[in-house]
PDB file of N, CA and C in Angstrom:
ATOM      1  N   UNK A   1     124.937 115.186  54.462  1.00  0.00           N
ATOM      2  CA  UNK A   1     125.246 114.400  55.641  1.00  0.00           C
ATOM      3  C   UNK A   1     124.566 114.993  56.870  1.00  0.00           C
ATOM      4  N   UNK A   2     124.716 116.145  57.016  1.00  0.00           N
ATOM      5  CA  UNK A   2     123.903 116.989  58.385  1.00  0.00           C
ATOM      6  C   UNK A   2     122.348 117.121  58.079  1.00  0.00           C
ATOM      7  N   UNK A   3     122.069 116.426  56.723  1.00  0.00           N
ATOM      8  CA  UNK A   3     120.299 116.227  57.340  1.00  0.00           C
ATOM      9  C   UNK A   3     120.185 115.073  57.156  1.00  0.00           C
ATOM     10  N   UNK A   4     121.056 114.077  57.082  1.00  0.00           N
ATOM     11  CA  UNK A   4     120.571 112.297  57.623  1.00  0.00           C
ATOM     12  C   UNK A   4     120.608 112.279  59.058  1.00  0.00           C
ATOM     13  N   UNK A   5     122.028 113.231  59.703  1.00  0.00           N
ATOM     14  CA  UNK A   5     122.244 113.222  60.830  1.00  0.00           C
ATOM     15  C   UNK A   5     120.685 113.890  62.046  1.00  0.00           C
ATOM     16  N   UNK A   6     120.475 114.828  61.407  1.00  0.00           N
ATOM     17  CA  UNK A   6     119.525 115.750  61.516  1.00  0.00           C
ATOM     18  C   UNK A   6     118.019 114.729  61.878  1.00  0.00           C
ATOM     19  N   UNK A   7     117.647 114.447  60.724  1.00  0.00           N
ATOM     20  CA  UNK A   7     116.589 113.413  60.230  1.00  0.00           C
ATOM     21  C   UNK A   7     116.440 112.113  61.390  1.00  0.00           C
ATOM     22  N   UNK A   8     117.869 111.625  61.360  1.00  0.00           N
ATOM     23  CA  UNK A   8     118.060 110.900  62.184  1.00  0.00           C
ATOM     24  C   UNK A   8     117.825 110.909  63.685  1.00  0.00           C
ATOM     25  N   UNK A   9     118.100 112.145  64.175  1.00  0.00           N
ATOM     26  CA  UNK A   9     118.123 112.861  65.939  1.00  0.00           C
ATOM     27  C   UNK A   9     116.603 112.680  65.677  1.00  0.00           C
ATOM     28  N   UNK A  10     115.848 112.956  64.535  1.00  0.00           N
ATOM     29  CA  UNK A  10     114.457 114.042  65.096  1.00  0.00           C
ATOM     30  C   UNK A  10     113.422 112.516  64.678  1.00  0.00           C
ATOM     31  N   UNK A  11     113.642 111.715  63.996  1.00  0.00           N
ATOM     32  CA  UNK A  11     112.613 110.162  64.092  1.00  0.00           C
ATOM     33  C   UNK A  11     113.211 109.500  65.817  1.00  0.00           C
ATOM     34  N   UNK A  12     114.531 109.618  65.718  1.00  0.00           N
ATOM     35  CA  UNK A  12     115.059 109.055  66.950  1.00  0.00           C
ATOM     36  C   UNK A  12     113.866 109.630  68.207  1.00  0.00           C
ATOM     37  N   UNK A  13     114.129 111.272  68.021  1.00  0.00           N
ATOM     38  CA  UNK A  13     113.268 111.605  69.043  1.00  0.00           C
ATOM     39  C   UNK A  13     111.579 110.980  69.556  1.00  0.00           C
ATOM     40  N   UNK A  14     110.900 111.142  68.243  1.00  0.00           N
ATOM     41  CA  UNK A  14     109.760 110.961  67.409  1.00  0.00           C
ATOM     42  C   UNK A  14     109.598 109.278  68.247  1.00  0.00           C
ATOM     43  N   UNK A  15     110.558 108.499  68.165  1.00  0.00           N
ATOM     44  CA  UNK A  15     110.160 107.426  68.651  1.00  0.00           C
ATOM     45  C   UNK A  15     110.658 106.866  69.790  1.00  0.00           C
ATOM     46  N   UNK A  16     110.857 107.877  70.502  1.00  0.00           N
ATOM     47  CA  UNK A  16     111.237 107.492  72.078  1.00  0.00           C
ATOM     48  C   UNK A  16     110.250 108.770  72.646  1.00  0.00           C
ATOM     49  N   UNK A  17     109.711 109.486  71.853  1.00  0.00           N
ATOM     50  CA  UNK A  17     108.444 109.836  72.465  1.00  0.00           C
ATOM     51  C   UNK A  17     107.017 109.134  72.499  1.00  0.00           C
ATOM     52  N   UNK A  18     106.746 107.875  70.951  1.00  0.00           N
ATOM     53  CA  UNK A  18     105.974 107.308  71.046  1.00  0.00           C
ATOM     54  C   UNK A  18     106.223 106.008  72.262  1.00  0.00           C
ATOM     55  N   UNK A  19     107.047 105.373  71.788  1.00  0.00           N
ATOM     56  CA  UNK A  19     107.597 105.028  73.396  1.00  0.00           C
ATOM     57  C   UNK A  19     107.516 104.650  74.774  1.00  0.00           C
ATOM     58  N   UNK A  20     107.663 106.308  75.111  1.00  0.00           N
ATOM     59  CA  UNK A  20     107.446 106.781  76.336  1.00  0.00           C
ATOM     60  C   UNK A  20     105.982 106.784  76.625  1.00  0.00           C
ATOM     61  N   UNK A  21     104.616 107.267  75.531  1.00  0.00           N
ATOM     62  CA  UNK A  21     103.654 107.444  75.188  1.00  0.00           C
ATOM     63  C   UNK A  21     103.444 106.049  75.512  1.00  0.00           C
ATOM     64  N   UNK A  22     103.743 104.911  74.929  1.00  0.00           N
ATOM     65  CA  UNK A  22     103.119 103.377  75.213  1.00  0.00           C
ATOM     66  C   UNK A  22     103.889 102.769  76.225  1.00  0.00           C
ATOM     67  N   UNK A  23     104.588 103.421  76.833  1.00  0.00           N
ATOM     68  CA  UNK A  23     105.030 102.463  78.518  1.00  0.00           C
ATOM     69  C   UNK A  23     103.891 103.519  79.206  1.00  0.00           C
ATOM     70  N   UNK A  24     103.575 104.545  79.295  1.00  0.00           N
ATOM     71  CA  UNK A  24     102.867 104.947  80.157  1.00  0.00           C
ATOM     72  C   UNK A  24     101.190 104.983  79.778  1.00  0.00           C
ATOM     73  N   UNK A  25     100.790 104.226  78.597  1.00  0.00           N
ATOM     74  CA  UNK A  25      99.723 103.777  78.476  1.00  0.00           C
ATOM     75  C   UNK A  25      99.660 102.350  79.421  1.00  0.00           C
ATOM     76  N   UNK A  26     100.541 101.768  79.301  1.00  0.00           N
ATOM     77  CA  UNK A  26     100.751 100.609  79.325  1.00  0.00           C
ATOM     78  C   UNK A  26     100.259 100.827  81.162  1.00  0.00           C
ATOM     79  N   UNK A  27     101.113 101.312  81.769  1.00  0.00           N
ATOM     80  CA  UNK A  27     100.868 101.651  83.540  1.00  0.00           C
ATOM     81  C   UNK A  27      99.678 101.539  83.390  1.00  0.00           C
ATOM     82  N   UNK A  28      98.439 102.973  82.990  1.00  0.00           N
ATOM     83  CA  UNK A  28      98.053 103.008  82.720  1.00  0.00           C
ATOM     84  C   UNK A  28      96.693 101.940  83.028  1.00  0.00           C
ATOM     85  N   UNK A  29      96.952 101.200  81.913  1.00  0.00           N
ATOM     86  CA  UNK A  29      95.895  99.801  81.838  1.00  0.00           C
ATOM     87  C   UNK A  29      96.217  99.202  82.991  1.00  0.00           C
ATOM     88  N   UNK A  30      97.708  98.955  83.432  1.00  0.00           N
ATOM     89  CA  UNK A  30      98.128  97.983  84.751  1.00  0.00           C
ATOM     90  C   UNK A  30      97.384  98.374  85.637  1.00  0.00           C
ATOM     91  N   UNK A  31      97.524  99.967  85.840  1.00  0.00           N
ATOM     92  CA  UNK A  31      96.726 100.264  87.145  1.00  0.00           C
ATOM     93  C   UNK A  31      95.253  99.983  86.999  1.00  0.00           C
ATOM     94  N   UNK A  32      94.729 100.173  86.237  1.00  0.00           N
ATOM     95  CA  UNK A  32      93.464 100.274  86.259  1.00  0.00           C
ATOM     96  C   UNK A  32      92.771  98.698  86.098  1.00  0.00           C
ATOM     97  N   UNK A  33      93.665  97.540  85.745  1.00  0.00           N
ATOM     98  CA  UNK A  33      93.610  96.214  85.766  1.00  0.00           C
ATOM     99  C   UNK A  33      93.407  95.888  87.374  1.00  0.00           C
ATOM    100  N   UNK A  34      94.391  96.846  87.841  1.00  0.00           N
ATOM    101  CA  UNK A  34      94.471  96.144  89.318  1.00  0.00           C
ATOM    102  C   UNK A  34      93.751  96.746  90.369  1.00  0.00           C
ATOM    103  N   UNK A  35      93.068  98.132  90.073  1.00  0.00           N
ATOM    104  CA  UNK A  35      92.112  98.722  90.863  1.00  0.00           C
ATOM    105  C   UNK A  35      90.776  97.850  90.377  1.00  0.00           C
ATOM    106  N   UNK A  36      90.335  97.961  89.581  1.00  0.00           N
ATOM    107  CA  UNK A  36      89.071  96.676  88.974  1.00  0.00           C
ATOM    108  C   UNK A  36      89.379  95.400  89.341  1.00  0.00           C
ATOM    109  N   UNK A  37      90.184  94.283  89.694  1.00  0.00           N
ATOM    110  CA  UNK A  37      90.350  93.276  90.218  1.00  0.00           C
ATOM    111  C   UNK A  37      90.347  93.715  91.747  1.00  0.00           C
ATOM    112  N   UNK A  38      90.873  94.408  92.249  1.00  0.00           N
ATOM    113  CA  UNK A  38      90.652  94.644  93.992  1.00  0.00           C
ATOM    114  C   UNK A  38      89.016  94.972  94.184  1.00  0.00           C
ATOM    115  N   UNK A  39      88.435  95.926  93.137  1.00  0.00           N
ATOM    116  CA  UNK A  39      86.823  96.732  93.944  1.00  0.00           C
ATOM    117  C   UNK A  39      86.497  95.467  93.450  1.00  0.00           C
ATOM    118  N   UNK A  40      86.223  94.578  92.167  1.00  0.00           N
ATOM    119  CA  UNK A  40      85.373  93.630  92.606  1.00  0.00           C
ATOM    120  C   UNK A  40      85.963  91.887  93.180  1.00  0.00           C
ATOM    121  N   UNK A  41      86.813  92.074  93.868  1.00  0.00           N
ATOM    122  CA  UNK A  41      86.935  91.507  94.941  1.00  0.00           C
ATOM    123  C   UNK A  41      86.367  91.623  96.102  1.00  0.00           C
ATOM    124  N   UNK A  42      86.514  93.140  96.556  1.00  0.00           N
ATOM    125  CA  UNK A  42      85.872  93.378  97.807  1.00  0.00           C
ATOM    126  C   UNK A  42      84.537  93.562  97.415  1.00  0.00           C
ATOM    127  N   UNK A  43      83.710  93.883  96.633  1.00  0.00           N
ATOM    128  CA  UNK A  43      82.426  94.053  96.068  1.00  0.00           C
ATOM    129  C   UNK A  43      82.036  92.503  96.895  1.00  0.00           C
ATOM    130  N   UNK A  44      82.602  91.441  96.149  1.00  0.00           N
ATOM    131  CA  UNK A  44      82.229  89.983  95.831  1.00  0.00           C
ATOM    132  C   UNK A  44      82.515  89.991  97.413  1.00  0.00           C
ATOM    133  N   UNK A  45      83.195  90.028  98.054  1.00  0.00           N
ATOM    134  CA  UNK A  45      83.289  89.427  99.483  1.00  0.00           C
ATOM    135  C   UNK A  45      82.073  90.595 100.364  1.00  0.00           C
ATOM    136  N   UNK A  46      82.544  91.662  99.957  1.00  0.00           N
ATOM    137  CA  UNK A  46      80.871  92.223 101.117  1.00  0.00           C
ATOM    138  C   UNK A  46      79.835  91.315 101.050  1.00  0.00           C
ATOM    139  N   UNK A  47      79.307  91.516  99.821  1.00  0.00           N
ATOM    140  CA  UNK A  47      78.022  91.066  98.933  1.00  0.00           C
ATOM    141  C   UNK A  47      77.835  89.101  99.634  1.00  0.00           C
ATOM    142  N   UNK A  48      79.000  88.566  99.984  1.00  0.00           N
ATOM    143  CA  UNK A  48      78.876  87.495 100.579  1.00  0.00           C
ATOM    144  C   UNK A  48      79.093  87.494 102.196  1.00  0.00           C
ATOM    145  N   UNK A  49      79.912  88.931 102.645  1.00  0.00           N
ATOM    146  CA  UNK A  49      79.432  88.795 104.052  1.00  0.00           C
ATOM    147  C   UNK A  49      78.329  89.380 104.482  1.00  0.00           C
ATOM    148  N   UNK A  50      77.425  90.360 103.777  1.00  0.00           N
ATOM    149  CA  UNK A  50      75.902  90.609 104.237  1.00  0.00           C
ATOM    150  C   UNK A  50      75.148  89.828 103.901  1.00  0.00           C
ATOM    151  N   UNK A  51      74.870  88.926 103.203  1.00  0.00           N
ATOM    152  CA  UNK A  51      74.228  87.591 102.807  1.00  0.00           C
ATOM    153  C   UNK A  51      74.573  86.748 104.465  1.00  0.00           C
ATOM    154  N   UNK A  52      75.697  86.732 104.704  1.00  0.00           N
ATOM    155  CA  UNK A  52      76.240  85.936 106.033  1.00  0.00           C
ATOM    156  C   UNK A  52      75.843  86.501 107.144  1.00  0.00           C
ATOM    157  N   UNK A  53      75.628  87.833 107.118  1.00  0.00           N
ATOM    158  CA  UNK A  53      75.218  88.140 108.316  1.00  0.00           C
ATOM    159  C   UNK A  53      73.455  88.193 108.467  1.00  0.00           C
ATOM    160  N   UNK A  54      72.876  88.106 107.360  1.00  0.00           N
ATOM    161  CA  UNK A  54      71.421  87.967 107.039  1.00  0.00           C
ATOM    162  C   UNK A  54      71.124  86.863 107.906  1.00  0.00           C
ATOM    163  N   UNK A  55      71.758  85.957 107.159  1.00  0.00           N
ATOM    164  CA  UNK A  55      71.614  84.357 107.962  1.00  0.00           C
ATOM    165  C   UNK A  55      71.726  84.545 109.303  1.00  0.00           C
ATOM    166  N   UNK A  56      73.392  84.864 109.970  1.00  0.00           N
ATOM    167  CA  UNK A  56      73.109  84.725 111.393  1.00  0.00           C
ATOM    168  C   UNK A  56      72.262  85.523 112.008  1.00  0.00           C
ATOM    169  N   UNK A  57      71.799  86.648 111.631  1.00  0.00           N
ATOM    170  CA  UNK A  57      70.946  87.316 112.449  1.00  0.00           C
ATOM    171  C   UNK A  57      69.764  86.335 112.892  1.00  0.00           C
ATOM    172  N   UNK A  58      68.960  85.912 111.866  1.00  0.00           N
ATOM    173  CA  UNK A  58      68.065  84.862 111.523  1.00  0.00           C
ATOM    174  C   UNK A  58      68.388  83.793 112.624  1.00  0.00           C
ATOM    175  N   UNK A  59      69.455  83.285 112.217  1.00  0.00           N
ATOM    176  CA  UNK A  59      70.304  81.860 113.121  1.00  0.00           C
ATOM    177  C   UNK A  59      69.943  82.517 114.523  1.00  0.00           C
ATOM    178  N   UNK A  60      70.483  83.799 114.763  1.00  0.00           N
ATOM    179  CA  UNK A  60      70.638  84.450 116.325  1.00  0.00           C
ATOM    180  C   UNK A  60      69.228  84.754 116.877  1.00  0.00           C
ATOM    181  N   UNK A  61      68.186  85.316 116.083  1.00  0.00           N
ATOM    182  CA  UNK A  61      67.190  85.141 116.552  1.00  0.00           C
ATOM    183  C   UNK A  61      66.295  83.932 117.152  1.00  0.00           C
ATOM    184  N   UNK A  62      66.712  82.963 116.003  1.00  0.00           N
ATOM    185  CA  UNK A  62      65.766  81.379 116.541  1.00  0.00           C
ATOM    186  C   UNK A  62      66.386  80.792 117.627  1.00  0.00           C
ATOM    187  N   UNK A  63      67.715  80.844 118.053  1.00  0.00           N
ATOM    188  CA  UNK A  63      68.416  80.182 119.033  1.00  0.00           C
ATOM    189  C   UNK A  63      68.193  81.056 120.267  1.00  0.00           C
ATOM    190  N   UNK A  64      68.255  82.515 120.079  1.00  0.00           N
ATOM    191  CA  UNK A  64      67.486  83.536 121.635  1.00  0.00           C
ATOM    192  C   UNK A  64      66.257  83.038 121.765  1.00  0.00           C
ATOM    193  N   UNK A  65      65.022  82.852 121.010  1.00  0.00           N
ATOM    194  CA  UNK A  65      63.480  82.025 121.072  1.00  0.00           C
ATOM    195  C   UNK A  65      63.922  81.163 122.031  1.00  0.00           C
ATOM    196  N   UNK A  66      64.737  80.029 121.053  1.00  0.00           N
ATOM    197  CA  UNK A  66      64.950  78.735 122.244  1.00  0.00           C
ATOM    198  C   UNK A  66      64.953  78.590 122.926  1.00  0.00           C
ATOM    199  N   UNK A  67      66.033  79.447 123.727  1.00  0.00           N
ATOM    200  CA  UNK A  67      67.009  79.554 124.589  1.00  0.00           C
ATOM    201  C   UNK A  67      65.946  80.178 125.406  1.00  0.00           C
ATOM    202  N   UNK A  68      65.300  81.073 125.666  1.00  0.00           N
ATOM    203  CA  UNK A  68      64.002  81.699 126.166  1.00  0.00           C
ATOM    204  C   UNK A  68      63.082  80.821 126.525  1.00  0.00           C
ATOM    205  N   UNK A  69      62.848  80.124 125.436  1.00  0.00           N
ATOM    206  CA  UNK A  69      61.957  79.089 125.583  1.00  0.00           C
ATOM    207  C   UNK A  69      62.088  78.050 126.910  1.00  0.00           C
ATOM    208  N   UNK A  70      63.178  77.449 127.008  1.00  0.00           N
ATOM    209  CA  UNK A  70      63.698  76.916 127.799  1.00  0.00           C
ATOM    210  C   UNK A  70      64.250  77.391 129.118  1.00  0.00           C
ATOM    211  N   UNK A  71      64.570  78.903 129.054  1.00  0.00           N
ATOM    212  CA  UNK A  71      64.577  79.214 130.281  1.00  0.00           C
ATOM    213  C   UNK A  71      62.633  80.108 130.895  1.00  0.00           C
ATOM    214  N   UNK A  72      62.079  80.223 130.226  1.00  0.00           N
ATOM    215  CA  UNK A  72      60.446  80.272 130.491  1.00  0.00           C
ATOM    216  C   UNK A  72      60.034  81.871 130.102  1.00  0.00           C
ATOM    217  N   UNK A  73      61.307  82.626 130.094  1.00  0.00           N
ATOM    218  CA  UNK A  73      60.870  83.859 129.374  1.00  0.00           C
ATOM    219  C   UNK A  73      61.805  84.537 128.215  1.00  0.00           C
ATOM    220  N   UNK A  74      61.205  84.367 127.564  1.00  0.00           N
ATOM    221  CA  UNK A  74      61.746  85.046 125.606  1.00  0.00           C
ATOM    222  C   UNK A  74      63.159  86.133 125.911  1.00  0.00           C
ATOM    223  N   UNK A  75      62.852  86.941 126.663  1.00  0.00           N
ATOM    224  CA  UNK A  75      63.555  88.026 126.702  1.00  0.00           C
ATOM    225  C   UNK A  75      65.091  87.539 127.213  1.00  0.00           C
ATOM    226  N   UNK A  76      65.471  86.281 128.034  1.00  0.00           N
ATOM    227  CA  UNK A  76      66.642  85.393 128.689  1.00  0.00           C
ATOM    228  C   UNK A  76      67.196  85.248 128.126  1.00  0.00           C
ATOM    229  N   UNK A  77      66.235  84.545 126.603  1.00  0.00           N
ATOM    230  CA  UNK A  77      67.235  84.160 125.310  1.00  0.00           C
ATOM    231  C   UNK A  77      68.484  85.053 124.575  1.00  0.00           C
ATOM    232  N   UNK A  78      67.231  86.291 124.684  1.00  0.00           N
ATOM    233  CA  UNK A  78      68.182  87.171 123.868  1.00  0.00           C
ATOM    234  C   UNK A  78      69.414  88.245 124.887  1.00  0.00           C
ATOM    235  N   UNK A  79      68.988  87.899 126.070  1.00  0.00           N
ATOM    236  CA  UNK A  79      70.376  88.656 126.949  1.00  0.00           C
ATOM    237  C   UNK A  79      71.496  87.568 126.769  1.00  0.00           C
ATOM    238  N   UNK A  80      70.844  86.040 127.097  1.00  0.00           N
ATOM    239  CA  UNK A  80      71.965  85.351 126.944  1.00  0.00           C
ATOM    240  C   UNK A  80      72.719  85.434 125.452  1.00  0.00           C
ATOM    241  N   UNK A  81      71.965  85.444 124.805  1.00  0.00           N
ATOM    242  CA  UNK A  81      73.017  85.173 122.850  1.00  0.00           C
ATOM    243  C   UNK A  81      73.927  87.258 123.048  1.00  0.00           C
ATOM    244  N   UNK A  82      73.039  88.136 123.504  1.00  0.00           N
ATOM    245  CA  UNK A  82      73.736  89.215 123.512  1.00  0.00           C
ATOM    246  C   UNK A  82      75.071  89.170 124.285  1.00  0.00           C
ATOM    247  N   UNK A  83      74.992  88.692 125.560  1.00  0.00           N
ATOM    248  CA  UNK A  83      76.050  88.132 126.134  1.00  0.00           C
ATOM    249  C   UNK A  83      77.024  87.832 125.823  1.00  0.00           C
ATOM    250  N   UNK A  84      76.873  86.678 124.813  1.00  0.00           N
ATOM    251  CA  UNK A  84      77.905  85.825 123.916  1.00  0.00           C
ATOM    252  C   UNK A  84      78.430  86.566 123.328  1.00  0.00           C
ATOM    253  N   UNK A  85      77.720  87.331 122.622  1.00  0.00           N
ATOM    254  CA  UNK A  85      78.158  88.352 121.172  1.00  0.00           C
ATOM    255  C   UNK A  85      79.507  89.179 121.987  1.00  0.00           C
ATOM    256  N   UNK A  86      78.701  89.748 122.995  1.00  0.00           N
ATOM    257  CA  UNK A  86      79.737  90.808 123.780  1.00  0.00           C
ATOM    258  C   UNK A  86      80.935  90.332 124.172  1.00  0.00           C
ATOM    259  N   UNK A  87      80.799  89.178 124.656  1.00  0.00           N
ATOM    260  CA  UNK A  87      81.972  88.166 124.945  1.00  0.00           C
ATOM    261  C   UNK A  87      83.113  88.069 123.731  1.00  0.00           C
ATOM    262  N   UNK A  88      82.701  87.805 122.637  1.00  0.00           N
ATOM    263  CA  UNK A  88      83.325  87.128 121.777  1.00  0.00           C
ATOM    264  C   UNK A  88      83.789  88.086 121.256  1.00  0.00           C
ATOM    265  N   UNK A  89      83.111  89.782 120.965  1.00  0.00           N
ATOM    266  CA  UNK A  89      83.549  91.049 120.885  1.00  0.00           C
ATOM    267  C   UNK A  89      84.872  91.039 121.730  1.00  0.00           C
ATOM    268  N   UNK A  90      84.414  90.940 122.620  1.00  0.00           N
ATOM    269  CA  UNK A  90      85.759  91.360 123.349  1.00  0.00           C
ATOM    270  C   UNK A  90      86.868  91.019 123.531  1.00  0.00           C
ATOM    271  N   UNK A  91      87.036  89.393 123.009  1.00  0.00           N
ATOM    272  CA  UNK A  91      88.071  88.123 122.728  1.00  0.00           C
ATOM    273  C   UNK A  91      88.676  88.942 121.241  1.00  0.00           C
ATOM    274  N   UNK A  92      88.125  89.003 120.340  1.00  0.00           N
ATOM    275  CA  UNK A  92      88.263  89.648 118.932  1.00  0.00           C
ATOM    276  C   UNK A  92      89.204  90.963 119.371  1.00  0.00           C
ATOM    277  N   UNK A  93      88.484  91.954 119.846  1.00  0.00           N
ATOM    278  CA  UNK A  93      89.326  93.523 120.034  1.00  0.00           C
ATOM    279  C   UNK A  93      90.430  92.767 120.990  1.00  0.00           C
ATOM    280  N   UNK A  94      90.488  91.781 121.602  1.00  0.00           N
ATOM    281  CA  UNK A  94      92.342  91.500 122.489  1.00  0.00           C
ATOM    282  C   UNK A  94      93.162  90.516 120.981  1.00  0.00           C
ATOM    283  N   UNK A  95      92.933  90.568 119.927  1.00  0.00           N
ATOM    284  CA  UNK A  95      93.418  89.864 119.565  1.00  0.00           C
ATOM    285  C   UNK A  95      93.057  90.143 117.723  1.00  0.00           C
ATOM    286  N   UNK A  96      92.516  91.323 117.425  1.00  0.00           N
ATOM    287  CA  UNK A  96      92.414  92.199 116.469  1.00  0.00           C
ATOM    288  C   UNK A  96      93.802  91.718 115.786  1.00  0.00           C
ATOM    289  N   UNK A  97      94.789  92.851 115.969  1.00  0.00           N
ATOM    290  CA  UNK A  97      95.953  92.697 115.407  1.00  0.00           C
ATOM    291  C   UNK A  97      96.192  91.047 114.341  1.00  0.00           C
ATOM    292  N   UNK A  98      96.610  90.002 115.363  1.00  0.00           N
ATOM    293  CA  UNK A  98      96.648  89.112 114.860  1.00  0.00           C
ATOM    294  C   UNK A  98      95.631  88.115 114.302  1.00  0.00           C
ATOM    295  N   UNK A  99      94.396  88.694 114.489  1.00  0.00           N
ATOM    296  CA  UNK A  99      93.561  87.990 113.647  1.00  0.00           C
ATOM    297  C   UNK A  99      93.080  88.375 112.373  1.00  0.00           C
ATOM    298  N   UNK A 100      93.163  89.486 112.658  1.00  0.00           N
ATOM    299  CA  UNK A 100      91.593  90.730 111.690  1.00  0.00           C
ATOM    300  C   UNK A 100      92.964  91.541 110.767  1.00  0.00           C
ATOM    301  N   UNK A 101      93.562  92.776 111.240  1.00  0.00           N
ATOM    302  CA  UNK A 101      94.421  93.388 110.876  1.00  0.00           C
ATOM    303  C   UNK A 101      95.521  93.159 109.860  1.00  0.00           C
ATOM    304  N   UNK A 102      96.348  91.660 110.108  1.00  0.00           N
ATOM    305  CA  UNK A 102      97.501  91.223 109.491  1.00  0.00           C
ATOM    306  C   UNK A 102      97.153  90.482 108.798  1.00  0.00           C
ATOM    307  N   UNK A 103      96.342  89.419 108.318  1.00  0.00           N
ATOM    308  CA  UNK A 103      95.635  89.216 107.089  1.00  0.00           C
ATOM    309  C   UNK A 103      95.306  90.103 106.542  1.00  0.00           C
ATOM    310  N   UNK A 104      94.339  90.808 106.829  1.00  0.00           N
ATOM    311  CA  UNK A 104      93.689  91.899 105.688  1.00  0.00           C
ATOM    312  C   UNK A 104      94.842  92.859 104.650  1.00  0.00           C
ATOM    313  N   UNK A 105      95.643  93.280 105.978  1.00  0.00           N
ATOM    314  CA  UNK A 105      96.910  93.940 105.443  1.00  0.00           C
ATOM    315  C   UNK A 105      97.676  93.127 104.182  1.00  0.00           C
ATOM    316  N   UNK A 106      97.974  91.572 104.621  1.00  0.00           N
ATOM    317  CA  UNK A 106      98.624  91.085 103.794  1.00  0.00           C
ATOM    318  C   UNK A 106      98.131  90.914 102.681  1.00  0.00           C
ATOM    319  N   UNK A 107      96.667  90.385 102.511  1.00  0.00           N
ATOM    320  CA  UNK A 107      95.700  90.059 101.181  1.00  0.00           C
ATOM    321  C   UNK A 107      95.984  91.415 100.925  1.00  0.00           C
ATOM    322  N   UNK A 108      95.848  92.738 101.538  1.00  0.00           N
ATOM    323  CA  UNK A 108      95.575  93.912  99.607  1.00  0.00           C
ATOM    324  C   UNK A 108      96.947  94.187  99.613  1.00  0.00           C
ATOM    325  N   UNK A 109      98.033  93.596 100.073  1.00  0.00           N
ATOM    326  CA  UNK A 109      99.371  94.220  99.793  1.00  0.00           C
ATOM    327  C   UNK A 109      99.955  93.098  98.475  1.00  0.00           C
ATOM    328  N   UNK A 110      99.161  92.310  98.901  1.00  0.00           N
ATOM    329  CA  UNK A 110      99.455  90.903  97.942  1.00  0.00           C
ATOM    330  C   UNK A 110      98.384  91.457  96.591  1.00  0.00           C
ATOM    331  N   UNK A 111      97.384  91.200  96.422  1.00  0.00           N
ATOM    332  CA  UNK A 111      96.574  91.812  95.822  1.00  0.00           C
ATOM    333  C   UNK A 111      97.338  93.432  94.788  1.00  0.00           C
ATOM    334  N   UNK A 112      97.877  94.222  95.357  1.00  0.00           N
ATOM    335  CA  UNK A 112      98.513  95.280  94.976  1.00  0.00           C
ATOM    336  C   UNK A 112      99.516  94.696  93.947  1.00  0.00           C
ATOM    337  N   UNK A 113     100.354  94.421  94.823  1.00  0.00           N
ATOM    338  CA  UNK A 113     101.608  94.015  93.688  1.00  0.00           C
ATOM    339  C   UNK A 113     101.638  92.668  92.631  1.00  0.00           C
ATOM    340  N   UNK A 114     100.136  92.386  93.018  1.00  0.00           N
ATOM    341  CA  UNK A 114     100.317  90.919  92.237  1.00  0.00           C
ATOM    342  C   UNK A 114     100.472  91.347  90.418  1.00  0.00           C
TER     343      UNK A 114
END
């Protein structure tokens, strides 16, 4: 009787160590599921906002020409579009928080626990 009992404690053990062994494999894969779904997320969104900013640079250059053009010297164009930029910089940093900040925050907190 004291080595069924015996026998019994030590598979018991035996398989709440394998177990323990496959819940923490298991994390494991979770985590590493969800660090590989976040980097190429953000991979995929850089990779589409330097493509975006390729363009506007491009966009920002032909519209300073114009804009130059029309006021009779090249160089007008591009103080005026710099202008803008600075402007719109500065609308952005009063208003960071609720534009830029609390999305971003929310997407990888969402992202995290999803």
């Amino acid at each position: 009787m004291k080595d069924t009992i015996s026998e019994n404690i030590t598979m018991l053990v035996d398989e709440a160590g394998s177990y323990i062994e496959a819940k923490t494999e298991l994390y494991k894969l979770k985590a590493v599921d969800r660090i590989t779904e976040i980097s190429t997320s953000v991979i995929s969104k850089l990779l589409f906002i330097l493509i975006g900013l390729i363009a506007l640079m491009a966009l920002n250059i032909g519209m300073a020409l114009l804009i130059g053009e029309w006021l009779g010297r090249s160089y007008y164009g591009f103080f005026i579009v710099a202008g803008f930029y600075l402007l719109l910089g500065l609308i952005l940093y009063m208003v960071r928080d609720r534009l830029i900040k609390r999305p971003i925050y929310t997407t990888v907190i969402k992202k995290i626990l999803k």
